[in-house]
C-alpha atoms as a PDB file:
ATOM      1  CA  UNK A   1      27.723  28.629   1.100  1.00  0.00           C
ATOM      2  CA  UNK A   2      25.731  25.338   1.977  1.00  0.00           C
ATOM      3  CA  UNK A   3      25.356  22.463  -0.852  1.00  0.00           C
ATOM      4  CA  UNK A   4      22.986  19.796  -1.217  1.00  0.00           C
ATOM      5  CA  UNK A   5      23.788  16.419  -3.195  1.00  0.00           C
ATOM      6  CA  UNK A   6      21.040  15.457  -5.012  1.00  0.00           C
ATOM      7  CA  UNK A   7      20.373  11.892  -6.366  1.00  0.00           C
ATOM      8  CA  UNK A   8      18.039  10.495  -8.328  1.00  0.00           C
ATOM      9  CA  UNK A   9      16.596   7.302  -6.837  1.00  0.00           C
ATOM     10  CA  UNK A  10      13.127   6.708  -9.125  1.00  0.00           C
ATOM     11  CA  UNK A  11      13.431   6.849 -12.609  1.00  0.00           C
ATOM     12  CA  UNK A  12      10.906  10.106 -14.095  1.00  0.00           C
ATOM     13  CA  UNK A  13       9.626   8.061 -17.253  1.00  0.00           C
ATOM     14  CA  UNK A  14       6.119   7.786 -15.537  1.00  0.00           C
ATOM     15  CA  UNK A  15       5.847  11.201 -14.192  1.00  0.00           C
ATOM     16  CA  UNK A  16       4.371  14.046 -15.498  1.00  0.00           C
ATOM     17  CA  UNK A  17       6.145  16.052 -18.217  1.00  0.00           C
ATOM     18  CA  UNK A  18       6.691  18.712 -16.108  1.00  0.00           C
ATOM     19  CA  UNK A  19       8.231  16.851 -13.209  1.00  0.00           C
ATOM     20  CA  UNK A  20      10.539  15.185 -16.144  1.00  0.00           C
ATOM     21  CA  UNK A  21      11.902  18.752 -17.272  1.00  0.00           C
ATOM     22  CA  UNK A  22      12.755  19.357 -13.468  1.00  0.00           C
ATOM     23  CA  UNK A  23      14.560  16.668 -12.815  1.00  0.00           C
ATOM     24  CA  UNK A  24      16.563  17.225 -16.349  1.00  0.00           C
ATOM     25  CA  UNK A  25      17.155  21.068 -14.886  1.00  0.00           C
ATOM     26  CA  UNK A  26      18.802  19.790 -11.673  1.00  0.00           C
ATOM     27  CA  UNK A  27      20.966  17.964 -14.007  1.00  0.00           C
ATOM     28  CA  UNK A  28      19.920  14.811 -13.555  1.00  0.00           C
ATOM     29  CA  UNK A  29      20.466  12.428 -16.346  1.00  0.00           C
ATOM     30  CA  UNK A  30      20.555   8.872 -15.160  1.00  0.00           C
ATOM     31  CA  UNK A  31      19.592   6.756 -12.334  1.00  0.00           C
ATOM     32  CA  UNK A  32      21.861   7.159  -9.080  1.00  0.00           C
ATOM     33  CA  UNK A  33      24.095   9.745 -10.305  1.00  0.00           C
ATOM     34  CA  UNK A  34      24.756  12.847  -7.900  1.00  0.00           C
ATOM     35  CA  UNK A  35      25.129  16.415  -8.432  1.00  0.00           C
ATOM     36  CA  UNK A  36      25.810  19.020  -6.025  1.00  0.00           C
ATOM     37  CA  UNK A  37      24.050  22.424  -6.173  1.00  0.00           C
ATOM     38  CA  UNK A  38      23.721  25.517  -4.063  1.00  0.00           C
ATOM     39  CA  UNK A  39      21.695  25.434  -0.816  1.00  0.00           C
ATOM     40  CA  UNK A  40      18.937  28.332  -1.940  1.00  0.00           C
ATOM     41  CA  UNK A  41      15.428  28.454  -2.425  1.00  0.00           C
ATOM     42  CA  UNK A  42      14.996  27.849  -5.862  1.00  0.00           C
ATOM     43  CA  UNK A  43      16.686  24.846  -5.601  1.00  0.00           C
ATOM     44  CA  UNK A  44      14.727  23.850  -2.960  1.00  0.00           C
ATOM     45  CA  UNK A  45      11.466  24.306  -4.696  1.00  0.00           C
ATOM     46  CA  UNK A  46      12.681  22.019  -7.470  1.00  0.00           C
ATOM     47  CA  UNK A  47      13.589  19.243  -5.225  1.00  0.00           C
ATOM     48  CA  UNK A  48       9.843  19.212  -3.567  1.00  0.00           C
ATOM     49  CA  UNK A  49       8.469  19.528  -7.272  1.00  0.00           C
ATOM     50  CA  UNK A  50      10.644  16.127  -7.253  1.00  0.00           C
ATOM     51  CA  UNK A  51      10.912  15.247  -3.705  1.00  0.00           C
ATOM     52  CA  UNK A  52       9.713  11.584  -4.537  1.00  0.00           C
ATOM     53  CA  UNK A  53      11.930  11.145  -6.969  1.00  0.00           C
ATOM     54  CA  UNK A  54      15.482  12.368  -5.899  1.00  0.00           C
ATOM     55  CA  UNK A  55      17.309  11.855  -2.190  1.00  0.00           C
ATOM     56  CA  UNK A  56      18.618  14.988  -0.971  1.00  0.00           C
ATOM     57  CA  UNK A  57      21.576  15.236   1.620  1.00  0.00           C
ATOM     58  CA  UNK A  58      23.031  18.382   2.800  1.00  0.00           C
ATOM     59  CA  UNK A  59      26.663  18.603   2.315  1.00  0.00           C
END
């Protein structure tokens, strides 16, 4: 199955609450750390919630 590194590049403190709680879900906790998560659509409708916040590459 297909993976997609996700990073987070902006830091959420100014964005809305919600937006905050889905970058925490995709397990982000700091600035430019990576994780990798499954290729599927729910993870892809959390990274466009967050699309100006993260970088996304597929793996």
């Amino acid at each position: 199955m297909a993976k997609l590194k996700i990073t987070l590049v902006k830091s959420p403190i100014g964005a809305i609450p919600k937006q905050r709680a889905t970058v925490e879900a995709l397990g982000l906790r700091k600035l430019n750390k990576t994780v990798e998560m499954p290729d599927n659509n729910a993870v892809r409708g959390m990274i466009w919630h967050v699309r100006h916040l993260v970088k996304v590459e597929e793996v």
